[in-house]
Protein backbone atom coordinates (compact mmCIF):
# COMPACT_ATOMS: atom_id res chain seq x y z
CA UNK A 1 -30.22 18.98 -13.91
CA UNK A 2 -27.88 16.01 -14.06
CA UNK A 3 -26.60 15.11 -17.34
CA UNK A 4 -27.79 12.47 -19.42
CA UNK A 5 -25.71 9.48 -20.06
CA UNK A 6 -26.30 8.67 -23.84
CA UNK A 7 -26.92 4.69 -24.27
CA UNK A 8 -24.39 4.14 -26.32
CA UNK A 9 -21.99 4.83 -23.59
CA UNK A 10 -20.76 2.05 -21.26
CA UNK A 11 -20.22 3.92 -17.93
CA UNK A 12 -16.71 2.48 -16.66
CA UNK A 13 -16.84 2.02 -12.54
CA UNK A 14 -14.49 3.14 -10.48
CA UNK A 15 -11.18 1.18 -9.29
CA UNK A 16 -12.90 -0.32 -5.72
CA UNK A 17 -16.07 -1.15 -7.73
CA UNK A 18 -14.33 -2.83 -10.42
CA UNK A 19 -12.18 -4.65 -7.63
CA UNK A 20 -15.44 -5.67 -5.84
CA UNK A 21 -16.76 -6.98 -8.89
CA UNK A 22 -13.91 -9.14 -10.06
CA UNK A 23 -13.62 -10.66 -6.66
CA UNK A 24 -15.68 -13.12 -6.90
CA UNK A 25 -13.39 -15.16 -9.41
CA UNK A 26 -10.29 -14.87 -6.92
CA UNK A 27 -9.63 -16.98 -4.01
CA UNK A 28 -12.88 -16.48 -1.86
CA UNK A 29 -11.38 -14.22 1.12
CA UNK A 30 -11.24 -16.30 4.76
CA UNK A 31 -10.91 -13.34 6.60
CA UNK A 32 -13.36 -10.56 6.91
CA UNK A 33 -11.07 -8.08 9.42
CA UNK A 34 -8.72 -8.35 6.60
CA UNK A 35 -11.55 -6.90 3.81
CA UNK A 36 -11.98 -4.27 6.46
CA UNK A 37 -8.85 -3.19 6.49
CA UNK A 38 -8.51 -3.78 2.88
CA UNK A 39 -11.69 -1.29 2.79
CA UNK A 40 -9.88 1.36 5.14
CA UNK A 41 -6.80 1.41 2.38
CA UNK A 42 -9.04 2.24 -0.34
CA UNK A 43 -9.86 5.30 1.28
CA UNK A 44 -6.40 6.07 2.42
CA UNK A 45 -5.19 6.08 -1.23
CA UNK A 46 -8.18 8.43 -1.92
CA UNK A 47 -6.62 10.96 0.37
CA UNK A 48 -4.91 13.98 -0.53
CA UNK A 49 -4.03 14.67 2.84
CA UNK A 50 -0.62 12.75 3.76
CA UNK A 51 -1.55 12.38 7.58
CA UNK A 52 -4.56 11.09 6.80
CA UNK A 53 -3.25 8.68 4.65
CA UNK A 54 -1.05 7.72 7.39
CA UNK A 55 -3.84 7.34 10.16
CA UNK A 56 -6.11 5.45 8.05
CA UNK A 57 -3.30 2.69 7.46
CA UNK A 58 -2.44 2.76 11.12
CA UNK A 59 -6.29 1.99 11.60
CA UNK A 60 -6.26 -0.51 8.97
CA UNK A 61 -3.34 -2.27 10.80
CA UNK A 62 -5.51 -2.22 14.41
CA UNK A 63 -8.05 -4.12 12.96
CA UNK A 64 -5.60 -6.76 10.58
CA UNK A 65 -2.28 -6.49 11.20
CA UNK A 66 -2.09 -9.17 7.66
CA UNK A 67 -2.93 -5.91 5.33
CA UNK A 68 0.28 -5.25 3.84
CA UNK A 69 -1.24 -2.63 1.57
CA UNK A 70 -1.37 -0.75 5.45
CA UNK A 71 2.51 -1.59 5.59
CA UNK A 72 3.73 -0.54 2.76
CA UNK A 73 2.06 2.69 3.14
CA UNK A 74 3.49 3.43 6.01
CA UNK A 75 7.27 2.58 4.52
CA UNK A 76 6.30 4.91 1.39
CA UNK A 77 4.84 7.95 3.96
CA UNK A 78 5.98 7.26 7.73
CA UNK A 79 9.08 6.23 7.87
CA UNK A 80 11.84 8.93 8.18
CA UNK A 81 15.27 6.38 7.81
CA UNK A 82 16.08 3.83 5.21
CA UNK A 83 16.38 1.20 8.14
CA UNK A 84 12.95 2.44 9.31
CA UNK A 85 11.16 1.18 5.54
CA UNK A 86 12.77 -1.76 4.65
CA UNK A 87 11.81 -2.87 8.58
CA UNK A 88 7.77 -1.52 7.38
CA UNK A 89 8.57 -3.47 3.92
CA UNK A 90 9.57 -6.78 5.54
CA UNK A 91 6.44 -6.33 7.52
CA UNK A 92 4.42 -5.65 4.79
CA UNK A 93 5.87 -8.76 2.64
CA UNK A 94 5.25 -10.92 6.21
CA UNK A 95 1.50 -9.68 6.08
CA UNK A 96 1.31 -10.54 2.79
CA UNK A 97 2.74 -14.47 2.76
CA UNK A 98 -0.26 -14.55 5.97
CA UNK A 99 -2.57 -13.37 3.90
CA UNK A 100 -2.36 -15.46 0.96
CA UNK A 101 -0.78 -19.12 2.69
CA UNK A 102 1.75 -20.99 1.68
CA UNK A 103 -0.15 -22.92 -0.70
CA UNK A 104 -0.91 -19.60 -2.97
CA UNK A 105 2.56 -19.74 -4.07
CA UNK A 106 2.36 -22.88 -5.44
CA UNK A 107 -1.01 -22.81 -6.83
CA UNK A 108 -0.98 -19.66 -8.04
CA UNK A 109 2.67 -19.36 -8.97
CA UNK A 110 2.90 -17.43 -12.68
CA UNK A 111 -0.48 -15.65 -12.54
CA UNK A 112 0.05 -13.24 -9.49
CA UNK A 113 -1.11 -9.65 -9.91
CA UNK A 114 -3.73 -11.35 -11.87
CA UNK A 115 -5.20 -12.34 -9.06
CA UNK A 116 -6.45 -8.98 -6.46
CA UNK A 117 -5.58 -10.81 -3.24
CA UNK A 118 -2.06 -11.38 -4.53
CA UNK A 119 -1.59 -7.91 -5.29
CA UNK A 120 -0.74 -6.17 -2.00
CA UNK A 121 1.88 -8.89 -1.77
CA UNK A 122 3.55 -7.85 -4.70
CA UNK A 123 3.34 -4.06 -3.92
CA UNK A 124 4.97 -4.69 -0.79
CA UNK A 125 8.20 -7.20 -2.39
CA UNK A 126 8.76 -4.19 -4.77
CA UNK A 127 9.22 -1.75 -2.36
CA UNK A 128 11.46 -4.45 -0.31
CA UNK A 129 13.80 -5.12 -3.28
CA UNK A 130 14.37 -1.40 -3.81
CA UNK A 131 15.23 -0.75 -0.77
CA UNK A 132 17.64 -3.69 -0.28
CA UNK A 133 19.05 -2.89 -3.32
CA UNK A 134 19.51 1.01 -1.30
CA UNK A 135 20.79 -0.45 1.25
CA UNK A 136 23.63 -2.40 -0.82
CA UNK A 137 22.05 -6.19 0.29
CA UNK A 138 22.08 -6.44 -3.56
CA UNK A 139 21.75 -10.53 -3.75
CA UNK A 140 18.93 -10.63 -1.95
CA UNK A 141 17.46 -7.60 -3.84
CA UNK A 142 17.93 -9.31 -6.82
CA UNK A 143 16.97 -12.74 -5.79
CA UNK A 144 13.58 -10.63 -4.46
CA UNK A 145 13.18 -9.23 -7.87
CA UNK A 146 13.81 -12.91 -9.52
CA UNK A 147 11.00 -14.10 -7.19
CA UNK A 148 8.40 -11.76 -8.70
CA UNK A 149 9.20 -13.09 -11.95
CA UNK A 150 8.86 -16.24 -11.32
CA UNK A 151 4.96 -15.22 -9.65
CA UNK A 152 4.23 -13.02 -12.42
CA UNK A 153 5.75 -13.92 -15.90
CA UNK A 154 3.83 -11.26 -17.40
CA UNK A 155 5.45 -8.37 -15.21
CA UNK A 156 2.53 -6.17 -14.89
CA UNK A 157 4.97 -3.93 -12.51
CA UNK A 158 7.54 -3.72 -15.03
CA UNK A 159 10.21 -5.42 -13.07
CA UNK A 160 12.66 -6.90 -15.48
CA UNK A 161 13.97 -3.86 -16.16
CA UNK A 162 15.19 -3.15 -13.17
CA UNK A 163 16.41 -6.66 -12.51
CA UNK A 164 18.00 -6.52 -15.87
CA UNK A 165 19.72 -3.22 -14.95
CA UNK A 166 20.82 -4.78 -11.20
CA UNK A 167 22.45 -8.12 -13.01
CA UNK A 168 24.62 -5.66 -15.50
CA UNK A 169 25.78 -3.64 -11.93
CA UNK A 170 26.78 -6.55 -10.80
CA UNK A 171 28.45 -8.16 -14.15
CA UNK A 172 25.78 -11.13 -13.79
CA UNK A 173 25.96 -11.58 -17.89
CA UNK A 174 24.66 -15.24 -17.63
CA UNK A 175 21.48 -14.11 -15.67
CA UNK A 176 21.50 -11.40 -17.18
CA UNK A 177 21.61 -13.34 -20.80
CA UNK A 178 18.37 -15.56 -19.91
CA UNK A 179 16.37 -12.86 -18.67
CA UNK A 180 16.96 -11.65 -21.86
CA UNK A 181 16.01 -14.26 -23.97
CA UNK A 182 13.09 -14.80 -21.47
CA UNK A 183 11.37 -11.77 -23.43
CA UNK A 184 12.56 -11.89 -26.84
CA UNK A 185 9.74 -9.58 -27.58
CA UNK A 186 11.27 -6.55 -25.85
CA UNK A 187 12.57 -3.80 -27.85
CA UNK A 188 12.70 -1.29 -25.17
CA UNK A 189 15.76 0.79 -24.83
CA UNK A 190 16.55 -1.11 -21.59
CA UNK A 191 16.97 -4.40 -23.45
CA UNK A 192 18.71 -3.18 -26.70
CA UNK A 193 21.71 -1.66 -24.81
CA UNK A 194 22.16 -4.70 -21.69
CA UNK A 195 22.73 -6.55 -24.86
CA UNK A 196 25.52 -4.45 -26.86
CA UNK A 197 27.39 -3.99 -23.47
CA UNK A 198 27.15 -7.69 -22.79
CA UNK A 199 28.67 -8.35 -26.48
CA UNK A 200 30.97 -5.52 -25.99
CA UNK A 201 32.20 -6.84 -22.38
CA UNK A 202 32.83 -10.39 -23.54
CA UNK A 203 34.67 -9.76 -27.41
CA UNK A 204 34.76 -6.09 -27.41
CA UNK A 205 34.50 -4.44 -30.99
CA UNK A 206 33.87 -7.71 -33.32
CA UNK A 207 30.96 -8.18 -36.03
CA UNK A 208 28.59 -9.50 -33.15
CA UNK A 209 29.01 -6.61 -30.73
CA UNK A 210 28.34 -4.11 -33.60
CA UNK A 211 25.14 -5.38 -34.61
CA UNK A 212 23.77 -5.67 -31.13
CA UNK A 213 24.77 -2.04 -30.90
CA UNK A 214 23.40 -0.75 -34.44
CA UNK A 215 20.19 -2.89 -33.04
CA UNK A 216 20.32 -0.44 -29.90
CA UNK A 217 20.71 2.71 -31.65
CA UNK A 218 17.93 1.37 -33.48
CA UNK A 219 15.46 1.54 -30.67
CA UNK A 220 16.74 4.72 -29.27
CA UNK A 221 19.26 7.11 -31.06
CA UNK A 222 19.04 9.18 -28.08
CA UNK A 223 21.16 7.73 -25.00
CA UNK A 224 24.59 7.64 -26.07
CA UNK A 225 25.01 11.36 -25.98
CA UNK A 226 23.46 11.29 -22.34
CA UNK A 227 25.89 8.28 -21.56
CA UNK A 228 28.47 10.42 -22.96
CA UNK A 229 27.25 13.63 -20.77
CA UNK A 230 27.01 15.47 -24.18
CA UNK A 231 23.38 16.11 -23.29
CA UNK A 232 22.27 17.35 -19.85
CA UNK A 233 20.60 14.94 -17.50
CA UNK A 234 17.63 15.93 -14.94
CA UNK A 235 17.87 15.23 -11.68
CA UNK A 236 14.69 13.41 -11.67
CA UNK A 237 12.75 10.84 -13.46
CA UNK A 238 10.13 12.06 -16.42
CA UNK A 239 6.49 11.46 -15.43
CA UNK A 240 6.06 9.34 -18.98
CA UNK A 241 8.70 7.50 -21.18
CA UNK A 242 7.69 6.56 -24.98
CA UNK A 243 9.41 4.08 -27.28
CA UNK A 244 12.37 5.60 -28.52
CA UNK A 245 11.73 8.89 -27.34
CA UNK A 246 14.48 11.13 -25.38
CA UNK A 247 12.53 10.61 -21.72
CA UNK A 248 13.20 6.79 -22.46
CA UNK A 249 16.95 7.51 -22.94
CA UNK A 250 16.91 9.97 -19.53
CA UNK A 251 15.00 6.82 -17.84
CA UNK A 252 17.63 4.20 -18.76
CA UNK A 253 20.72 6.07 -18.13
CA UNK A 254 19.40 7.27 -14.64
CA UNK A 255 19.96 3.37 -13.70
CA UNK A 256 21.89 2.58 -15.71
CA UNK A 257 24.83 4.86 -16.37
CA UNK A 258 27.16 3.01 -13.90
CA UNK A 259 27.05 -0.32 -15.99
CA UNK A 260 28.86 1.81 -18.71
CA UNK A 261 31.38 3.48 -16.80
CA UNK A 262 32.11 0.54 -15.09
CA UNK A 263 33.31 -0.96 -18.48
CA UNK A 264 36.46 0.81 -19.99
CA UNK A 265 35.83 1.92 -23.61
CA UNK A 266 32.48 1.10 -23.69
CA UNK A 267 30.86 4.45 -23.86
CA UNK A 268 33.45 5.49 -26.83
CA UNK A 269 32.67 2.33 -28.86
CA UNK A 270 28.89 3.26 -28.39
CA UNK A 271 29.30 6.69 -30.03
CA UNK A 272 31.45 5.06 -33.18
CA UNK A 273 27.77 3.52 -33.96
CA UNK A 274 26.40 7.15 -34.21
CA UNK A 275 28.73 7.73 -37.43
């Protein structure tokens, strides 16, 4: 006997209903091979069998070759090189500039990801940047990340970070500088710490410098003894950060530990603000 749904619960739908309902206040779709294709993903991603995931995009792809969801799918599972993605990626970011026209980014420009259709798009320039930024094109990974941005202000995929993280690699301080004060808001760990090693790179240990980095301890007392290498790292990434938590310190130095090493007493200077 199936179990009865009390009334005072609101049954939630599932991701492709909730999609299918909310698509009616999008951009009404011109292109029905492309739903069908769009349909074919959905049940690729509900695959737990990595082949099948594979030949379901490939199908997808025979009957629109403008689903970049199929694309990027087949970077992320398929290809076996770094060439080999970022060639699926650029397809996938192709499919999805088809897909949506030229006038979408105008229109539309600060509200993607808020809109579905826009979303495979922005899947697919993700996975492009990254792996430019693997493959060392790191100006046009970064202008790629700066694009997304500018699409979606309200980074919904959690992309200033890493573009925040790319400028300090490259010692991009004025960029790096207005994408700070772009979210004045953000007290992650990320933000706190560009921000003392900007100070510290242009006056070193001043008044100024200090209390950026007392601001930084502040939101996360744990990296500088991972910076340092007085804590172990993990090889890989923790499934969850929290605020000020020690997986949030293993996330930032993962990317970016080179920023600090790259500037000579930095790392020291940090640990005089542990007392």
């Amino acid at each position: 006997m199936a179990k009865k749904t009390p009334d005072n619960i609101i049954k939630i739908p599932d991701r492709r209903a909730m999609e299918n309902l909310m698509k009616p206040f999008g951009r009404a779709s011109q292109d029905s091979a492309l739903d069908e294709a769009q349909e074919i993903m959905y049940q690729a991603w509900e695959s737990g069998d990595p082949a099948e995931r594979v030949e379901l995009a490939e199908r997808a792809l025979q009957v629109s070759a403008d689903c970049a969801d199929a694309w990027t799918l087949l970077a992320e599972e398929s290809a076996d090189s770094l060439p080999q993605a970022l060639a699926y990626y650029q397809k996938a970011v192709e499919a999805g500039e088809r897909a949506l026209g030229s006038q979408a980014f105008e229109e539309d420009k600060g509200h993607f990801w808020g809109l579905l259709e826009t979303r495979p798009y922005m899947r697919a320039s993700l996975g492009l940047a990254q792996c430019l930024w693997e493959k060392g094109d790191r100006n046009a990974a970064i202008q790629r990340y700066q694009q997304m941005l500018e699409l979606n202000p309200n980074d919904n995929r959690g992309v200033r970070q890493t573009l925040l993280g790319c400028l300090m690699d490259e010692k991009r301080h004025d960029e790096a500088e207005v994408l700070i004060l772009a979210y004045p808001d953000d007290w992650s760990a990320c933000w706190r710490y560009a921000r003392a090693l900007i100070a510290y790179r242009y006056e070193q240990d001043t008044k100024n410098s200090r209390d950026y980095r007392k601001q930084a301890l502040e939101s996360n007392k744990h990296v500088p003894a991972y910076l340092a290498g007085k804590r172990k790292m993990p090889k890989y990434l923790p499934d969850y950060v929290g605020v000020g938590d020690k997986n949030e310190a293993i996330a930032y130095v993962l990317d970016n530990r080179q920023a600090w090493l790259d500037t000579p007493g930095a790392i020291p200077w940090l640990l005089k603000g542990k007392g």
